[in-house]
C-alpha atoms as a PDB file:
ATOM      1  CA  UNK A   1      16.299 -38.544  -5.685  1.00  0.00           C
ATOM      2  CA  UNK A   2      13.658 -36.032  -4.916  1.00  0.00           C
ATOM      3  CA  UNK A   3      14.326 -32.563  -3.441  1.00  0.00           C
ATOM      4  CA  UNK A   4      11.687 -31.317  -0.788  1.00  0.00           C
ATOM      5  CA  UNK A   5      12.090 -27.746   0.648  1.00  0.00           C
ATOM      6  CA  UNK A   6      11.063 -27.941   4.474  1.00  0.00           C
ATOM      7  CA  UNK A   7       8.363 -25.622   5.730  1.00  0.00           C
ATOM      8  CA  UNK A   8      11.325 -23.487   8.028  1.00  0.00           C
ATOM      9  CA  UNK A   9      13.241 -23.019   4.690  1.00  0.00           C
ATOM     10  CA  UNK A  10       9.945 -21.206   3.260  1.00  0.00           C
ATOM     11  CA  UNK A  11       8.938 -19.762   6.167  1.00  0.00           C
ATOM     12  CA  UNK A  12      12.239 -17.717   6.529  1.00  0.00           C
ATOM     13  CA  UNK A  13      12.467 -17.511   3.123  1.00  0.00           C
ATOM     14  CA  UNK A  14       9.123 -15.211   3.177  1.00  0.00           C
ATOM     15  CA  UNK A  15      10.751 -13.167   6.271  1.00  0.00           C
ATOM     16  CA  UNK A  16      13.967 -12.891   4.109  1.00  0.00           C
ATOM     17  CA  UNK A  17      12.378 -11.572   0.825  1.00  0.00           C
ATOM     18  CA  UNK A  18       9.966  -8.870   2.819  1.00  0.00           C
ATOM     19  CA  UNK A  19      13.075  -7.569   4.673  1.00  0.00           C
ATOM     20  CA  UNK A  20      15.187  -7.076   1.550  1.00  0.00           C
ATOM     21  CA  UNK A  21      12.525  -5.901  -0.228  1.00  0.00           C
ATOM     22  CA  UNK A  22      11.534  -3.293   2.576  1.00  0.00           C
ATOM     23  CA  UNK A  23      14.721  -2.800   4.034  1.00  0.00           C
ATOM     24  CA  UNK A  24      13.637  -3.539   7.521  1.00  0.00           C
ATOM     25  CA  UNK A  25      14.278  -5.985  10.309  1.00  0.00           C
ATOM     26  CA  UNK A  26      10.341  -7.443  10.462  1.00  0.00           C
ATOM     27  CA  UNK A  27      12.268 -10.339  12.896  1.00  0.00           C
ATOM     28  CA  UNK A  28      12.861  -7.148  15.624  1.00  0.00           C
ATOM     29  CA  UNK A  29       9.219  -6.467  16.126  1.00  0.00           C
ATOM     30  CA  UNK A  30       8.105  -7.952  19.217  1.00  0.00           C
ATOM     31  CA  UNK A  31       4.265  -6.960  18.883  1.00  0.00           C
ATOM     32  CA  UNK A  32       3.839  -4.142  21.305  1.00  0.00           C
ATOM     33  CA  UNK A  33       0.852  -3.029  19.218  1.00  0.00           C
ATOM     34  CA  UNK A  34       1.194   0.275  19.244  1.00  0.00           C
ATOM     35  CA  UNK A  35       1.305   0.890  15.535  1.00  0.00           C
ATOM     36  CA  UNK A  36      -1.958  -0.819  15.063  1.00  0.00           C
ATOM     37  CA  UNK A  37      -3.350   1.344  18.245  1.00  0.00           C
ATOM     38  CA  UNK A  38      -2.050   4.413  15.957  1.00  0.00           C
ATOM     39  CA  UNK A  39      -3.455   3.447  12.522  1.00  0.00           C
ATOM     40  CA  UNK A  40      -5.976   5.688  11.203  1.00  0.00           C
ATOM     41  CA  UNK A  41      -7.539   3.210   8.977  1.00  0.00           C
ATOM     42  CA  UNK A  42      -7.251  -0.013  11.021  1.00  0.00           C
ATOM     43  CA  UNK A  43     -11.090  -0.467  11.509  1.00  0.00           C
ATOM     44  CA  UNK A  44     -11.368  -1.260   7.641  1.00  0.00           C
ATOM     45  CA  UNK A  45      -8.140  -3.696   7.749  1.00  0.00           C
ATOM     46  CA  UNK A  46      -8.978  -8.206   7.699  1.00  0.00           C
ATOM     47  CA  UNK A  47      -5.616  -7.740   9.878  1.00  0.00           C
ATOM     48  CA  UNK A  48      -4.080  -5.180  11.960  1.00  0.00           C
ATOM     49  CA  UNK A  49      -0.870  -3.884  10.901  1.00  0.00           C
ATOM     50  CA  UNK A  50       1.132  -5.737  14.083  1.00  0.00           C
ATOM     51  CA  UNK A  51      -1.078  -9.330  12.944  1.00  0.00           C
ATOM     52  CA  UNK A  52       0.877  -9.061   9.213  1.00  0.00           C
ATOM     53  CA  UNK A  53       4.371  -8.444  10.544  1.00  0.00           C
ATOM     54  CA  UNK A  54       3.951 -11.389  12.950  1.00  0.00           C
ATOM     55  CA  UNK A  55       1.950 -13.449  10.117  1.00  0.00           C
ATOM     56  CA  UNK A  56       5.034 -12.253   7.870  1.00  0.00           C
ATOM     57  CA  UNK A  57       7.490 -13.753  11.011  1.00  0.00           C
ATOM     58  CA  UNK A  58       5.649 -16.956  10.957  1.00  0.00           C
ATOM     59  CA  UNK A  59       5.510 -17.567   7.087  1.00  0.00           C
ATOM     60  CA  UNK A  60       1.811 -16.970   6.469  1.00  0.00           C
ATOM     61  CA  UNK A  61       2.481 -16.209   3.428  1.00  0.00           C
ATOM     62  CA  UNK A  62      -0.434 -16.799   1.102  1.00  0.00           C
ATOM     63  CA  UNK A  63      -2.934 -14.568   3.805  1.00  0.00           C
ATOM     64  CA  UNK A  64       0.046 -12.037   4.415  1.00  0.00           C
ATOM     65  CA  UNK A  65       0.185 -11.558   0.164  1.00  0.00           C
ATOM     66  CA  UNK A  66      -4.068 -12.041  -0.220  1.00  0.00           C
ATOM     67  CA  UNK A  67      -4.812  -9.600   2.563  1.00  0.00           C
ATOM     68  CA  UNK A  68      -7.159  -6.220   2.259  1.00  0.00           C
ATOM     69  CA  UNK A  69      -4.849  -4.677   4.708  1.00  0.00           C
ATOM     70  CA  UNK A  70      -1.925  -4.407   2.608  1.00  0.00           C
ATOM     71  CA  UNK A  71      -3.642  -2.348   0.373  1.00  0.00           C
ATOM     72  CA  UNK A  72      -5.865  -0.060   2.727  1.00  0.00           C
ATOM     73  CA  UNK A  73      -2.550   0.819   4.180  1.00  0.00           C
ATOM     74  CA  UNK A  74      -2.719   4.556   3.643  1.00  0.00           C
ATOM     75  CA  UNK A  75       1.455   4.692   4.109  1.00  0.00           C
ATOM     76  CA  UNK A  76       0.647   7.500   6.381  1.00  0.00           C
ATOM     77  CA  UNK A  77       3.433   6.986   8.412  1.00  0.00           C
ATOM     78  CA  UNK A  78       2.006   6.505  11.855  1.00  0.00           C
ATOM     79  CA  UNK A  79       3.327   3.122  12.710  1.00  0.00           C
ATOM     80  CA  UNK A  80       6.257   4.143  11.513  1.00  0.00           C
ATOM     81  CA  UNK A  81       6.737   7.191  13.869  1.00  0.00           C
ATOM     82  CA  UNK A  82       5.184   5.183  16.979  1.00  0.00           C
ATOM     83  CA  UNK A  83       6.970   2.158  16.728  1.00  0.00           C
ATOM     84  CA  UNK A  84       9.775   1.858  19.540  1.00  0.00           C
ATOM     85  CA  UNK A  85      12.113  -0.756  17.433  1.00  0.00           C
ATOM     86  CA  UNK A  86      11.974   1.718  14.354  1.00  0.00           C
ATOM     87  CA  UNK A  87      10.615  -0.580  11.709  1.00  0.00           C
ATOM     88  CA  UNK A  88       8.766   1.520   9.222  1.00  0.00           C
ATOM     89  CA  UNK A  89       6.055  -0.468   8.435  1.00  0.00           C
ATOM     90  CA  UNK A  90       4.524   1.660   5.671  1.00  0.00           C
ATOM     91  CA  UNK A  91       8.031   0.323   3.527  1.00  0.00           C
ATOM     92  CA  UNK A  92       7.182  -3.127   4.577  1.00  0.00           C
ATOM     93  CA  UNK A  93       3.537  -2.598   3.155  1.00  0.00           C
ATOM     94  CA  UNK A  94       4.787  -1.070   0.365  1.00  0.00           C
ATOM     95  CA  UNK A  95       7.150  -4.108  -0.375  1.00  0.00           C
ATOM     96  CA  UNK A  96       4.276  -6.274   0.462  1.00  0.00           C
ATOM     97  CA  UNK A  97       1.778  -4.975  -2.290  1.00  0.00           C
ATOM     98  CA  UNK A  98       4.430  -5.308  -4.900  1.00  0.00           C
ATOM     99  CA  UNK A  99       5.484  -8.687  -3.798  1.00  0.00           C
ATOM    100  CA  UNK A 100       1.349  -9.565  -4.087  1.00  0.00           C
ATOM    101  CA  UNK A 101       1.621  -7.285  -7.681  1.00  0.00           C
ATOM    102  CA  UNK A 102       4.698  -9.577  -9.142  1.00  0.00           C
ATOM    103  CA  UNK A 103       3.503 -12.632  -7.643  1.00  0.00           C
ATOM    104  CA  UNK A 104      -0.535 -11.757  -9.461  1.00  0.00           C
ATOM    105  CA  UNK A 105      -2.051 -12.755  -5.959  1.00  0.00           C
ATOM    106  CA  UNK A 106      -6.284 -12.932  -6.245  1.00  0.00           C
ATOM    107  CA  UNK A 107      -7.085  -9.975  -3.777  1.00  0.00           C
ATOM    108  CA  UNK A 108     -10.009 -10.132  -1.904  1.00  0.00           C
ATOM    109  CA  UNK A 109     -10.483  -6.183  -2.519  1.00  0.00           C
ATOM    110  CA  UNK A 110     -10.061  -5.914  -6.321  1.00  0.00           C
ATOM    111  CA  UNK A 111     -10.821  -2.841  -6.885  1.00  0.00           C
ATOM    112  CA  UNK A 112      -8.311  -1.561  -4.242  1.00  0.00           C
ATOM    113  CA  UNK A 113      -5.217  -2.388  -6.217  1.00  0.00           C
ATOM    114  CA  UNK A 114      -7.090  -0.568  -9.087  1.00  0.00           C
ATOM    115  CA  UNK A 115      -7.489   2.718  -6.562  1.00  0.00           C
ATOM    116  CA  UNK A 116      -3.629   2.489  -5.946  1.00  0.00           C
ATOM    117  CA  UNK A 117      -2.667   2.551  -9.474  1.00  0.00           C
ATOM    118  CA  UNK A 118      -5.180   5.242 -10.435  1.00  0.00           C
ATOM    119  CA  UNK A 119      -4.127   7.455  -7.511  1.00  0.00           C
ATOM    120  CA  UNK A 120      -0.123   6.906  -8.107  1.00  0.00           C
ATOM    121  CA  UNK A 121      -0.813   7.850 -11.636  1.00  0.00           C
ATOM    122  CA  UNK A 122      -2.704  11.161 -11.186  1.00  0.00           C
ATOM    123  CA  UNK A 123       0.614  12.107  -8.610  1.00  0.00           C
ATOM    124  CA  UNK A 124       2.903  10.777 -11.019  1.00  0.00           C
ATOM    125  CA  UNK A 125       0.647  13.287 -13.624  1.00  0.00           C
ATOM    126  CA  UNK A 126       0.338  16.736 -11.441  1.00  0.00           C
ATOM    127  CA  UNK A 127       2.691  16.023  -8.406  1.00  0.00           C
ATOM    128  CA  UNK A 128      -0.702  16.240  -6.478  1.00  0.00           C
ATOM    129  CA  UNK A 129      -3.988  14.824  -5.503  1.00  0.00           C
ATOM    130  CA  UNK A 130      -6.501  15.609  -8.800  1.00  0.00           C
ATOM    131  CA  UNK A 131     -10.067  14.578  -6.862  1.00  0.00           C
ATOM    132  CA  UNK A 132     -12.150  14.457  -9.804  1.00  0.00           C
ATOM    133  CA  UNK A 133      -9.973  12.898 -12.482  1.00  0.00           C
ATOM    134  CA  UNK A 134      -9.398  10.529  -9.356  1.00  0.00           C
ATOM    135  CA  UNK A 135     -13.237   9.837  -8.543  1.00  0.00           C
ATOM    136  CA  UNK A 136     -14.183  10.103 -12.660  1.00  0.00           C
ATOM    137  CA  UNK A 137     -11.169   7.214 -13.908  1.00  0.00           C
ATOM    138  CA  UNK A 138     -11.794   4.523 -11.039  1.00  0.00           C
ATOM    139  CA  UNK A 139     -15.586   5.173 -11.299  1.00  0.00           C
ATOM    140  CA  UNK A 140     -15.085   3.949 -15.077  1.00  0.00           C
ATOM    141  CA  UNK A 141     -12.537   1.661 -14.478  1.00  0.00           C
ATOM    142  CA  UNK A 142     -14.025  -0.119 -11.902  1.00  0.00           C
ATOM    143  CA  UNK A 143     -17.154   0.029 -13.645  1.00  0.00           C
ATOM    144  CA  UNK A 144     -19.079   1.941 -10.482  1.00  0.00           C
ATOM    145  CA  UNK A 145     -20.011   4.645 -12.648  1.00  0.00           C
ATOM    146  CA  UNK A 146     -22.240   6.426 -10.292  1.00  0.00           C
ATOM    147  CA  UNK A 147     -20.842   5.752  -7.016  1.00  0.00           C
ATOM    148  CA  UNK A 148     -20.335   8.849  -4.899  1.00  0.00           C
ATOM    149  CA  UNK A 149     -21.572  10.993  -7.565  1.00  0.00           C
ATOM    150  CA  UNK A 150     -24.085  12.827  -5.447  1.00  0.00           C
ATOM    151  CA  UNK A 151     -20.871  13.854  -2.643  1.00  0.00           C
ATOM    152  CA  UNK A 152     -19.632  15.920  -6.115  1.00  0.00           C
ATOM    153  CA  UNK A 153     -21.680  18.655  -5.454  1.00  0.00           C
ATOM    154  CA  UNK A 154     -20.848  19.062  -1.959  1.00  0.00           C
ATOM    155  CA  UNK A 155     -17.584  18.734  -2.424  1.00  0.00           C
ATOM    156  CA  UNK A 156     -17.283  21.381  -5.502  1.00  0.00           C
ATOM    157  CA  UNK A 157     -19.400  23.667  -2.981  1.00  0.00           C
ATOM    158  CA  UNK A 158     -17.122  23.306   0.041  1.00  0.00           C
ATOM    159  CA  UNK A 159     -13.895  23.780  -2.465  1.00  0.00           C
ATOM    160  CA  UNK A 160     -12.962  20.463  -1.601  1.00  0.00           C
ATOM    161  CA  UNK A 161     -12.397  20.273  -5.000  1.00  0.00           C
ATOM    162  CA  UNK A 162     -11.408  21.066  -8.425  1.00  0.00           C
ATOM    163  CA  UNK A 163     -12.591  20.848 -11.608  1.00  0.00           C
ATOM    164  CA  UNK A 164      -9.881  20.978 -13.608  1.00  0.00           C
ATOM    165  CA  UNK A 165      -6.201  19.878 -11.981  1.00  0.00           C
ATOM    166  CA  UNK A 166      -3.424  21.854 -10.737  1.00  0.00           C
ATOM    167  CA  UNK A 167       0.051  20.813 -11.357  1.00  0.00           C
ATOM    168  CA  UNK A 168       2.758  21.077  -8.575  1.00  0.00           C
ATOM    169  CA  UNK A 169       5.350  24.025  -9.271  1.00  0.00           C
ATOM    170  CA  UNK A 170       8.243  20.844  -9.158  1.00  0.00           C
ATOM    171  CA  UNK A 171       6.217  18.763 -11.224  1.00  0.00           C
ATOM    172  CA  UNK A 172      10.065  17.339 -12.860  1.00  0.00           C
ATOM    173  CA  UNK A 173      11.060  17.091  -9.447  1.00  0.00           C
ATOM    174  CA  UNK A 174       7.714  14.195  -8.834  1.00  0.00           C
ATOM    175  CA  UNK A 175       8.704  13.065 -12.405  1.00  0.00           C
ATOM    176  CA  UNK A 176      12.406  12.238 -11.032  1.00  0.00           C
ATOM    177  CA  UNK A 177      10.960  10.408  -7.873  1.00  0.00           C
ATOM    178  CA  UNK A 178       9.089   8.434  -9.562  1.00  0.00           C
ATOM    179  CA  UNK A 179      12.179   7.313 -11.924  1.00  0.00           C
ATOM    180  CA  UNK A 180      14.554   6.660  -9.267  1.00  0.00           C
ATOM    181  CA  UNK A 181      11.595   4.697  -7.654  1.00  0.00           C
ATOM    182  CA  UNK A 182      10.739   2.450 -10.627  1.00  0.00           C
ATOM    183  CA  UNK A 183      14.784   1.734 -10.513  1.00  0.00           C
ATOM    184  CA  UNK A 184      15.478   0.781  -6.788  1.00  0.00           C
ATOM    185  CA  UNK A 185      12.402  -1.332  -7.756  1.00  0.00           C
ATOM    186  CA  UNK A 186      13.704  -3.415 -10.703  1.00  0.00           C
ATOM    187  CA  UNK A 187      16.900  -3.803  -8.328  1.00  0.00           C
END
């Protein structure tokens, strides 16, 4: 006898892992729009932020997990703030990109995931933003070795920034965050 798993079973499946993952109720968003009207980055995204959580309520799965979007998301918080059922979509994002991480989904953006883990690892490193060691480590990584590189002197001009990197008076404090957040993530 063969087993077959319906299309519904998957479907809520998807909406079942994002909302344990996230800790939010993506099924109470009824698509007034208004976080994607308030996202500061939504010109760059395939899909606005309201299109994944009803893609993610449908079981589009595959284009939900592939998407640009999920990783442009700057988790600034916006949607979060303006959204009138309270679902803080920069945790469902955030579940989103690790679900895509775990599950090693082909992005159409591959050098964004690259940016994410580059940038995470210079806060994890000074507990702040280090612009250079930023710009100069995803330049190499990525293999863009000269991209931007004529914005450095503006930049250094302007104090924008820094050549060598500040670290954050807490710096253990960042260190601890990141610990308890690499352990609510194995859970």
């Amino acid at each position: 006898m063969k087993y077959e798993i319906s299309q519904e079973t998957l479907k809520s499946e998807f909406v079942s892992q994002v909302e344990k993952r996230s800790h939010q109720s993506v099924k109470s968003c009824y698509q007034c729009g208004k976080c994607s009207a308030g996202c500061p980055i939504c010109f760059a995204m395939d899909y606005t932020p309201n299109q994944i959580i009803r893609m993610i309520q449908i079981g589009i799965r595959d284009e939900v997990l592939s998407s640009k979007t999920i990783w442009l998301c700057a988790s600034c918080e916006t949607c979060s703030t303006r959204c009138p059922r309270e679902v803080d979509l920069a945790a469902v994002m955030d579940a989103l990109r690790r679900m895509a991480q775990e599950e090693k989904v082909k992005f159409k953006e591959k050098d964004v995931p690259l940016f994410n883990r580059i940038f995470l690892a210079t806060i994890r490193r000074y507990g702040r933003l280090y612009e250079a060691g930023l710009i100069g480590s995803y330049n190499l990584k990525s293999g863009h070795f000269f991209k931007d590189i004529l914005m450095s002197p503006k930049m250094f001009r302007k104090g924008k920034m820094n050549l060598l990197p500040k670290k954050t008076k807490n710096i253990k404090e960042i260190k601890k965050m990141f610990l308890k957040a690499k352990k609510i993530e194995e859970k």
